[in-house]
C-alpha atoms as a PDB file:
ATOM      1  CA  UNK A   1     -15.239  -5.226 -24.297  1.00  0.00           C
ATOM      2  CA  UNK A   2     -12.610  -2.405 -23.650  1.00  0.00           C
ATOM      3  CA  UNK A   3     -15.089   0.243 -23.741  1.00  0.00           C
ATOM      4  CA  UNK A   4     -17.007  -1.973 -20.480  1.00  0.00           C
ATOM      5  CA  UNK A   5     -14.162  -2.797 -18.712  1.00  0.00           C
ATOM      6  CA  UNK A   6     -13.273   1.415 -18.439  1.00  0.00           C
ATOM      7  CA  UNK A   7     -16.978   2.298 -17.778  1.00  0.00           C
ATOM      8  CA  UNK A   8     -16.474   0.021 -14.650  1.00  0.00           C
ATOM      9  CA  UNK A   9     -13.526   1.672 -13.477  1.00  0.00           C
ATOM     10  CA  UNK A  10     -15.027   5.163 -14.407  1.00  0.00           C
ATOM     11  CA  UNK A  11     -18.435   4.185 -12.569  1.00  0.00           C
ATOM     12  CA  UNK A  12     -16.199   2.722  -9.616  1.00  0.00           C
ATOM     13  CA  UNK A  13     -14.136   5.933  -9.128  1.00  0.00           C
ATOM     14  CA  UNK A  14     -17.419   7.981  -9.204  1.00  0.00           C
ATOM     15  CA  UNK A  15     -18.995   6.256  -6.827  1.00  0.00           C
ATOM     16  CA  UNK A  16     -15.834   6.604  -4.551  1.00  0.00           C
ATOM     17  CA  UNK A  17     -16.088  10.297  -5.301  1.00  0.00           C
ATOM     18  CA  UNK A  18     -19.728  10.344  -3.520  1.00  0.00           C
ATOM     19  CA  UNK A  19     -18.261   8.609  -0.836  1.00  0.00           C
ATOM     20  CA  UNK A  20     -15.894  10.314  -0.238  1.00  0.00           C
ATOM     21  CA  UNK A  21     -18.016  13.857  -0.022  1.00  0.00           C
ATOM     22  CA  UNK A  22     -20.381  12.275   2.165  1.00  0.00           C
ATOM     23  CA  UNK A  23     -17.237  11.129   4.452  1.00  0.00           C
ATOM     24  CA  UNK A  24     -15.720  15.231   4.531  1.00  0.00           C
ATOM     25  CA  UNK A  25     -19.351  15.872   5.026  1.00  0.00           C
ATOM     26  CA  UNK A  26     -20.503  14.302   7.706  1.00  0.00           C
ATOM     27  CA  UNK A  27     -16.969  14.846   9.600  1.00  0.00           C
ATOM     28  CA  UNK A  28     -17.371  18.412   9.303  1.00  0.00           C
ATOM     29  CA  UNK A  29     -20.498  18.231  11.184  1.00  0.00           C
ATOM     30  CA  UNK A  30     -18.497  16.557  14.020  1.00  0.00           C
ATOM     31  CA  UNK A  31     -22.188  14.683  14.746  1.00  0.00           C
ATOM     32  CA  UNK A  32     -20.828  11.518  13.421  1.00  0.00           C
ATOM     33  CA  UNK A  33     -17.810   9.666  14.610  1.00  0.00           C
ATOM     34  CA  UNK A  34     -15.924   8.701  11.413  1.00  0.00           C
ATOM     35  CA  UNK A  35     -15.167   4.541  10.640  1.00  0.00           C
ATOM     36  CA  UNK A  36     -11.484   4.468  10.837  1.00  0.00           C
ATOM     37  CA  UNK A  37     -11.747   1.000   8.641  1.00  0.00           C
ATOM     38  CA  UNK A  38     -13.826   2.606   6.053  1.00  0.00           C
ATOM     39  CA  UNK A  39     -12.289   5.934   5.835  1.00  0.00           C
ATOM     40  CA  UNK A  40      -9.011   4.198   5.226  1.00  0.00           C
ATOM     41  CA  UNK A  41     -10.542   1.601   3.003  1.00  0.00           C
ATOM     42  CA  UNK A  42     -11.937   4.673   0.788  1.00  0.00           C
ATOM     43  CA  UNK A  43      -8.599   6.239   0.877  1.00  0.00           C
ATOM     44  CA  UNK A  44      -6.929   3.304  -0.616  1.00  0.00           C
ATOM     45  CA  UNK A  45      -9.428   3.107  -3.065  1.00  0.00           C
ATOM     46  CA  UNK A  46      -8.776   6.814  -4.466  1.00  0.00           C
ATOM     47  CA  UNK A  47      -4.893   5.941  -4.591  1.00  0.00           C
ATOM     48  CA  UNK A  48      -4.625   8.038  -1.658  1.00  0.00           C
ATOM     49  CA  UNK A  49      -0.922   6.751   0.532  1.00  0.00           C
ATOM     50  CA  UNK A  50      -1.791   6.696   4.368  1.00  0.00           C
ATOM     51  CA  UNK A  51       0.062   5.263   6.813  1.00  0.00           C
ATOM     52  CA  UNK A  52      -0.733   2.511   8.656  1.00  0.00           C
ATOM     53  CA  UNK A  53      -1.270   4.182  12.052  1.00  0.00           C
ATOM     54  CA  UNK A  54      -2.725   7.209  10.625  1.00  0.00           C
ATOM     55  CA  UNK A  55      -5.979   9.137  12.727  1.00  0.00           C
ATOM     56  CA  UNK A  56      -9.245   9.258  11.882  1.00  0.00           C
ATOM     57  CA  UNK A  57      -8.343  13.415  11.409  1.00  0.00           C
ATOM     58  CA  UNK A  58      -5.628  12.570   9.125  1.00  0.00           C
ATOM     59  CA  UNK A  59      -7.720  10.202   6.614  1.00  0.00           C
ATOM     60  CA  UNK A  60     -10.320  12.730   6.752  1.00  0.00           C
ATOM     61  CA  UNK A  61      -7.464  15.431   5.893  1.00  0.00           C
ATOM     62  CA  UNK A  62      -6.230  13.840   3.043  1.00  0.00           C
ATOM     63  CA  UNK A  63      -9.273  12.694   1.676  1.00  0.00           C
ATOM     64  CA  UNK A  64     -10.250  16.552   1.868  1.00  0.00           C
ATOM     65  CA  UNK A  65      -6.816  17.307  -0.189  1.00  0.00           C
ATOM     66  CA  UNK A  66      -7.679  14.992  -2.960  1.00  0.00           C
ATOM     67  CA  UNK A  67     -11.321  16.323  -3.448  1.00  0.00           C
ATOM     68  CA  UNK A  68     -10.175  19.523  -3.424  1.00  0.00           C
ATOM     69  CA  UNK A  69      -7.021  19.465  -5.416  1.00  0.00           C
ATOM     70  CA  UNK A  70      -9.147  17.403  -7.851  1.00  0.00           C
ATOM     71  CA  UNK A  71     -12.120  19.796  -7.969  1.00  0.00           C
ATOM     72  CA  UNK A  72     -14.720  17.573  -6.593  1.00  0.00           C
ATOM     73  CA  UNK A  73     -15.168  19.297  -2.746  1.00  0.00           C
END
């Protein structure tokens, strides 16, 4: 039961992962305007602190820092 309950989290996390590299991705292009909501929603979800307020720029900034720092960009 342990062993299912991890996979889920591990599965969850990877899934964020994609997410997230699709999100750098398609701001880099600049061809798509980035969902505040769902950039900060992803954030959250990869234990990422933002501020309340913060810019579109600034999610996408930080979500950049934690792929990178973690390997995945």
């Amino acid at each position: 039961m342990l062993n299912w309950i991890l996979s889920q989290f591990k599965r969850q996390s990877a899934e964020d992962l994609v997410r997230a590299r699709e999100l750098v991705k398609a701001a880099e292009r600049g061809g798509a305007h980035v969902n505040l909501a769902k950039a900060r929603e992803l954030a959250r979800a990869l234990g990422i602190d933002m501020e309340a307020h913060a810019s579109a720029d600034t999610v996408v900034r930080a979500i950049r820092r934690y792929l990178s720092h973690h390997g995945e960009l």
